[in-house]
Protein backbone atom coordinates (compact mmCIF):
# COMPACT_ATOMS: atom_id res chain seq x y z
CA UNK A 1 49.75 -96.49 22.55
CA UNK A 2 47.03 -96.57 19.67
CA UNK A 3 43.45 -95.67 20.13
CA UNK A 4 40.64 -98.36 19.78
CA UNK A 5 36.53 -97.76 19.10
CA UNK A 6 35.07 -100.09 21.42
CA UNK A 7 31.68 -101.66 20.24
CA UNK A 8 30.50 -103.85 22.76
CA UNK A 9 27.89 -106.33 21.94
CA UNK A 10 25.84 -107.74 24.68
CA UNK A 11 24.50 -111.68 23.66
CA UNK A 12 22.61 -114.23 25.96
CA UNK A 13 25.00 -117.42 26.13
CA UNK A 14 24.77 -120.94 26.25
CA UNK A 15 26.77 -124.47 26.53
CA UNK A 16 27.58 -124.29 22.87
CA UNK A 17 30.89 -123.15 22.01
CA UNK A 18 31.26 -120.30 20.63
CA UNK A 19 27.62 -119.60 21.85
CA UNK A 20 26.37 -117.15 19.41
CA UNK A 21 22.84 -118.71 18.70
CA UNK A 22 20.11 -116.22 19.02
CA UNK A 23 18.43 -115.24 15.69
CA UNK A 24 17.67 -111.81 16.99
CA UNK A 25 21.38 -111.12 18.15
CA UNK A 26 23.04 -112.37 14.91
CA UNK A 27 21.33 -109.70 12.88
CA UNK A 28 23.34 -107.14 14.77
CA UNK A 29 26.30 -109.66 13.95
CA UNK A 30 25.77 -109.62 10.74
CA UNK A 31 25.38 -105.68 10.41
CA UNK A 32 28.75 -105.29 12.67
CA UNK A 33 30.58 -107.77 10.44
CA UNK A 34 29.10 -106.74 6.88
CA UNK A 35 30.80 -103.25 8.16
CA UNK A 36 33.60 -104.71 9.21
CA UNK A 37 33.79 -102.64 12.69
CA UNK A 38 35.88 -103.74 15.97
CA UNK A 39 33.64 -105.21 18.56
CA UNK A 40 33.68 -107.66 21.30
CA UNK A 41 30.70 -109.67 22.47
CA UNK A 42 30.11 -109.86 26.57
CA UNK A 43 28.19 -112.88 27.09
CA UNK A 44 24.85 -112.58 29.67
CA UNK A 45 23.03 -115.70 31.45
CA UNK A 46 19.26 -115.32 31.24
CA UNK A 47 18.60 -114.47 34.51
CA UNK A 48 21.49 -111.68 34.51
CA UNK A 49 20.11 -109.40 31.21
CA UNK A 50 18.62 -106.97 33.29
CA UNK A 51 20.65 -106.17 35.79
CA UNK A 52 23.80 -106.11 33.27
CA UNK A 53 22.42 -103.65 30.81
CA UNK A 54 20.81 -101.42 33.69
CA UNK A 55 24.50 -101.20 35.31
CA UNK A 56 25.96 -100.80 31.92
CA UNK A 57 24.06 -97.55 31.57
CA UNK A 58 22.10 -99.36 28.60
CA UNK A 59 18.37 -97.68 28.63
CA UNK A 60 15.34 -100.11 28.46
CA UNK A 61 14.29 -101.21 25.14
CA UNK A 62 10.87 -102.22 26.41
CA UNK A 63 8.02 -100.56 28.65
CA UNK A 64 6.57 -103.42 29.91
CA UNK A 65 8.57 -106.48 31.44
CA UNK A 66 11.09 -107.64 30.41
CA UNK A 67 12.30 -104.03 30.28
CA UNK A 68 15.81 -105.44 29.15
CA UNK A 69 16.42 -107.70 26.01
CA UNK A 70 19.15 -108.46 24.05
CA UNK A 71 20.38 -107.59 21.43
CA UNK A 72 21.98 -104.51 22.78
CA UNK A 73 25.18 -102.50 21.82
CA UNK A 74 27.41 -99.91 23.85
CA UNK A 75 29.45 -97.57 21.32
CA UNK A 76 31.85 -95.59 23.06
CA UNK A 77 31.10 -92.87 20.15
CA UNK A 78 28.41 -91.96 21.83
CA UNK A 79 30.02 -90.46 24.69
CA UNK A 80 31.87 -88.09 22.33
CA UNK A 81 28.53 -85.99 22.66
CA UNK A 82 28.35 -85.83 26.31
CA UNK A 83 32.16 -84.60 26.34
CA UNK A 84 30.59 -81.94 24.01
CA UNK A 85 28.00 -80.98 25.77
CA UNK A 86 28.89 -81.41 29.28
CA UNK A 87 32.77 -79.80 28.75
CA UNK A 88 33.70 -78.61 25.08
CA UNK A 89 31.17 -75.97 25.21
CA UNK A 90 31.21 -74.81 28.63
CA UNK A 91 34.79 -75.02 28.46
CA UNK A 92 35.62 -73.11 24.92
CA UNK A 93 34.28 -69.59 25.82
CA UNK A 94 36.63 -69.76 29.00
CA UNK A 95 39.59 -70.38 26.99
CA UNK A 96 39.51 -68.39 23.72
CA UNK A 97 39.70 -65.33 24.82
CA UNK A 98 43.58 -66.34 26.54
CA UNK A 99 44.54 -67.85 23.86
CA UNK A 100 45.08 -64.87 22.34
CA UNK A 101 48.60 -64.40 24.87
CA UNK A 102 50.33 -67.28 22.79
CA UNK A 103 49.70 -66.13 20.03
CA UNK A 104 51.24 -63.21 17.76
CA UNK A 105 51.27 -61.21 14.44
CA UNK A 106 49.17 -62.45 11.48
CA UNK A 107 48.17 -65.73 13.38
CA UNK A 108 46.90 -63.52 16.56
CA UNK A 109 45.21 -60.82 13.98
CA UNK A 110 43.45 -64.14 12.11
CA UNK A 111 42.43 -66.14 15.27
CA UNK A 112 40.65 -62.43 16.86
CA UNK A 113 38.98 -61.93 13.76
CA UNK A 114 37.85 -66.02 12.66
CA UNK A 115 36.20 -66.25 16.12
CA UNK A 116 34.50 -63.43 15.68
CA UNK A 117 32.96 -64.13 12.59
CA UNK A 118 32.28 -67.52 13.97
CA UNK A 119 30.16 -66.82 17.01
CA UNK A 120 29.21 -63.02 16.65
CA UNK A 121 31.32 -62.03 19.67
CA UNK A 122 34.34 -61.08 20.18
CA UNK A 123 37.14 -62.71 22.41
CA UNK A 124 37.37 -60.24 24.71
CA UNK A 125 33.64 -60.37 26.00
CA UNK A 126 33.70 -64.18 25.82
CA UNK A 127 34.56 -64.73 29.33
CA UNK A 128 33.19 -61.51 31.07
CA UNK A 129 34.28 -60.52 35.31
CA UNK A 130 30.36 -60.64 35.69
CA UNK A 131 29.80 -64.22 34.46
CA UNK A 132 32.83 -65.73 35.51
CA UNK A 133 31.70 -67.89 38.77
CA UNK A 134 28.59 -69.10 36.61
CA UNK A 135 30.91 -69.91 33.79
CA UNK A 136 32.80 -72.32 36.41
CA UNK A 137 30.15 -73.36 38.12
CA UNK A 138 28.37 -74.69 34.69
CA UNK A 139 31.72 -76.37 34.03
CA UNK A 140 31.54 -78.16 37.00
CA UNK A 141 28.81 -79.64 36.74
CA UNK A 142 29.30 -80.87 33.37
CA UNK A 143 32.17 -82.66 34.58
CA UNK A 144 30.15 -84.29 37.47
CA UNK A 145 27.30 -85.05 35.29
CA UNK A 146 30.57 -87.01 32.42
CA UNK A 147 31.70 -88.50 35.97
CA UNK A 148 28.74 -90.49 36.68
CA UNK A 149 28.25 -91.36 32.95
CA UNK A 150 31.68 -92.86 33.78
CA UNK A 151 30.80 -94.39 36.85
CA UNK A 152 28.00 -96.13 35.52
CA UNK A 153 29.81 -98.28 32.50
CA UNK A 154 31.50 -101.38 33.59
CA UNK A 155 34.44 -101.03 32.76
CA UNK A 156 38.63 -101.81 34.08
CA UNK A 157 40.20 -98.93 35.36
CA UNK A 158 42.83 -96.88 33.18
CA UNK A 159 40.64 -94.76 31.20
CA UNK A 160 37.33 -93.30 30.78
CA UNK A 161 35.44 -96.37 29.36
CA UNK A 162 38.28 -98.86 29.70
CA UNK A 163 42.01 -100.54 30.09
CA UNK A 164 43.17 -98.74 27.18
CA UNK A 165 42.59 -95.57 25.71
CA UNK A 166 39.62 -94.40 23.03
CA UNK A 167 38.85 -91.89 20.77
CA UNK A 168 36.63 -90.30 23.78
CA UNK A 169 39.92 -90.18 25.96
CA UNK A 170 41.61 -88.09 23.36
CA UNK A 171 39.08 -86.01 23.20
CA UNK A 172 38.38 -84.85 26.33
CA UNK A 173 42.39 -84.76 27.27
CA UNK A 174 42.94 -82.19 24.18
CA UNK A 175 40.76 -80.28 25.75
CA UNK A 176 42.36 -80.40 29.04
CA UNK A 177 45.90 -79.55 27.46
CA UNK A 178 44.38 -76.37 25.60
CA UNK A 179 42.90 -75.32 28.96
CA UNK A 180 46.14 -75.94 30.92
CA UNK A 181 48.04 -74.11 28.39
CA UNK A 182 45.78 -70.88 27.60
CA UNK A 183 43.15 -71.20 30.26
CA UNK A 184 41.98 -69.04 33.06
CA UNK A 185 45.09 -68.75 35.25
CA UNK A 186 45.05 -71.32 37.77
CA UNK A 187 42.76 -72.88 36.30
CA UNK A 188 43.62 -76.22 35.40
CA UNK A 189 44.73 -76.58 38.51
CA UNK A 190 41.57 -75.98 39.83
CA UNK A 191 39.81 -78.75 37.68
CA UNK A 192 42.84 -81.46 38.55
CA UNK A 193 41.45 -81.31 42.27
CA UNK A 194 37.44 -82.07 41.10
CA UNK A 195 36.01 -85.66 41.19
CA UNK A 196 38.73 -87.14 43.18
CA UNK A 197 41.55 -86.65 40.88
CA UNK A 198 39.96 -88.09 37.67
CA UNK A 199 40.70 -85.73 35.39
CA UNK A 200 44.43 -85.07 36.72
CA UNK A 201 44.37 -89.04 36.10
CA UNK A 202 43.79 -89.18 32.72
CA UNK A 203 45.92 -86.45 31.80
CA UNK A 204 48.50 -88.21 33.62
CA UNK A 205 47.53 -91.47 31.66
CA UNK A 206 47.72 -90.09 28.23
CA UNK A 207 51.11 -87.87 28.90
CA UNK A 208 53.68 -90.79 27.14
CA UNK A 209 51.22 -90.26 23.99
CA UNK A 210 51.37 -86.36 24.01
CA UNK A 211 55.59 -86.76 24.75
CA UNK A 212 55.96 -89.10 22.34
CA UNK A 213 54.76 -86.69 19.80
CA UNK A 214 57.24 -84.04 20.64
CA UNK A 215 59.81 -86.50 20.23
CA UNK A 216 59.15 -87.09 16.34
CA UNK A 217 61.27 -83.81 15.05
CA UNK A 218 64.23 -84.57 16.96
CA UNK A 219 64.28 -88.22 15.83
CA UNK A 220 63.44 -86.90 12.13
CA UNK A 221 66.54 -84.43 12.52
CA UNK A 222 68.81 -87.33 14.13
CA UNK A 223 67.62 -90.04 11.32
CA UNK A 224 68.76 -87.33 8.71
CA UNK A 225 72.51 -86.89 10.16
CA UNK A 226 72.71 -90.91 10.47
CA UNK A 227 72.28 -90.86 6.42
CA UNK A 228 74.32 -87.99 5.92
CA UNK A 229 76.78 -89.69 7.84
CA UNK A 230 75.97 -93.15 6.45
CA UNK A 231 76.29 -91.64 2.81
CA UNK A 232 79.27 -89.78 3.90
CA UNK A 233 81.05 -93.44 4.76
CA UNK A 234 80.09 -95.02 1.83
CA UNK A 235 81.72 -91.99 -0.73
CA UNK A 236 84.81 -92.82 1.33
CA UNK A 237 84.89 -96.63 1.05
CA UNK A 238 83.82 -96.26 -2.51
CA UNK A 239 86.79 -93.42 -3.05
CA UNK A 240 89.31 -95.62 -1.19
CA UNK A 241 88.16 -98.53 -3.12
CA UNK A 242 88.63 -96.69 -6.16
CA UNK A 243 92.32 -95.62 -5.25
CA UNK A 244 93.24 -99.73 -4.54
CA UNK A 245 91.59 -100.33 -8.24
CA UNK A 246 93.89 -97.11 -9.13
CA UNK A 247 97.01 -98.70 -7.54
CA UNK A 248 96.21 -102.41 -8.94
CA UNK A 249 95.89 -101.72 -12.27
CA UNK A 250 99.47 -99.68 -12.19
C-alpha cells in the first residue's frame, strides 16, 4: 500500500480524442508537466462546469456569471491544513501531557523539558480538570467541520479523498494512533463512535500499513539466519569438496 498526491485537473471536453484543447487549460498542463507532478484530468461538458466544481468543494473563480470556469485544480495538499487546524491542534494539548506514562528516564526527563521550552507550559497544565469538556468539545467540532470537507469532494469510498490512500490519510491516522496509545483514557474510544464510524474506518483501513511496519525487524532478523545458514552450507560443500580433491589427488 503506497501513498499517492492526487492533483486533479478539471478540463471542458470535446469529440476529439484525447480532448485536451482549451488554450486556457493547457497552461496549467504545461505548469503540471514542466514539474513533472502526478495528476489526472476529469473531463466536464459545458453545461456541467458549475455544478461539478461547486460539488467538488472548488470555490468560484468569478463574481459575476459564470461563477465557475475552468481551468481549475483540486490538490489534496491542501487538506493537510484543515487536519491541522481542525484536529492536530486541538488534539496535541490533550495528548502530551499522557504521553509522559510511556515514557521513562532520560527520554521522559527530555520530552517534559522540550515541550516546555516549546510552548511556555508545562505538560502537566496542558490539559487542565477545568478545561477538559471544552477541550473535547473543540475537538469535536473540528472533526465535524474535516467531515463535511470530506463529504463535499467527489470522491470513491475507501479513504478520506479517495479509493486509495494519501498523504492526508496518513496524517490524520498518526494522529489517531498517538491518541489511542497516550490519550485521555477512553478516549479514542470515544472519537471511534463520532461521525458514524469514520474515523474508526480509516484507522481500520490503514491498519495492514501500520502492521506491516512492525513486521520489518522480524523479517530483517529471519533474512540474517537464512545467510548465516546459507553461508554455513556453502563452507560445508566447499570443505567436503575440498576433502574429494584431498582424496583424488592421493
Amino acid at each position: 500500500m503506497s501513498a499517492k498526491h492526487h492533483i486533479t485537473l478539471f478540463d471542458v471536453k470535446c469529440i476529439l480524442d484525447p480532448p485536451a484543447w482549451s488554450p486556457n487549460t493547457w497552461r496549467t498542463r504545461f505548469v503540471l508537466n514542466y514539474k513533472r507532478l502526478s495528476y489526472h484530468t476529469e473531463w466536464i461538458a459545458y453545461p456541467d462546469i458549475g455544478n461539478v466544481l461547486s460539488s467538488a468543494g472548488v470555490p468560484p473563480t468569478r463574481s459575476t456569471a459564470p461563477l465557475y470556469t475552468v481551468p481549475a485544480i483540486i490538490d489534496e495538499m491542501a487538506y493537510i491544513g484543515a487536519i491541522g487546524m481542525d484536529v492536530i491542534i486541538n488534539m496535541a494539548f490533550m495528548v502530551m501531557p499522557n504521553t509522559v506514562n510511556i515514557l521513562e528516564g532520560r527520554e521522559l526527563e527530555y520530552y517534559v523539558v522540550g515541550k516546555k521550552e516549546m510552548f511556555g507550559i508545562g505538560v502537566e497544565d496542558m490539559f487542565p480538570a477545568d478545561k477538559q469538556d471544552a477541550m473535547w468539545t473543540n475537538l469535536k467540532e473540528g472533526l465535524n467541520r474535516l467531515s463535511k470537507l470530506i463529504e463535499s469532494v467527489k470522491h470513491g469510498n475507501g479513504f478520506l479523498f479517495g479509493t486509495t490512500p494519501t498523504y492526508a490519510d496518513f496524517v490524520l491516522c498518526s494522529q489517531f494512533i498517538w491518541f489511542e496509545k497516550a490519550g485521555p483514557k477512553g478516549g479514542w474510544e470515544k472519537i471511534k463512535e463520532w461521525n458514524n464510524g469514520k474515523w474508526a474506518g480509516l484507522y481500520e483501513s490503514l491498519k495492514y500499513g501500520k502492521s506491516h511496519s512492525f513486521r520489518e525487524e522480524p523479517m530483517v532478523r529471519a533474512y540474517s539466519l537464512q545467510l548465516i545458514f546459507m553461508k554455513q552450507q556453502q563452507y560445508t560443500r566447499k570443505a567436503e569438496d575440498t576433502k574429494t580433491d584431498t582424496s583424488r589427488a592421493a
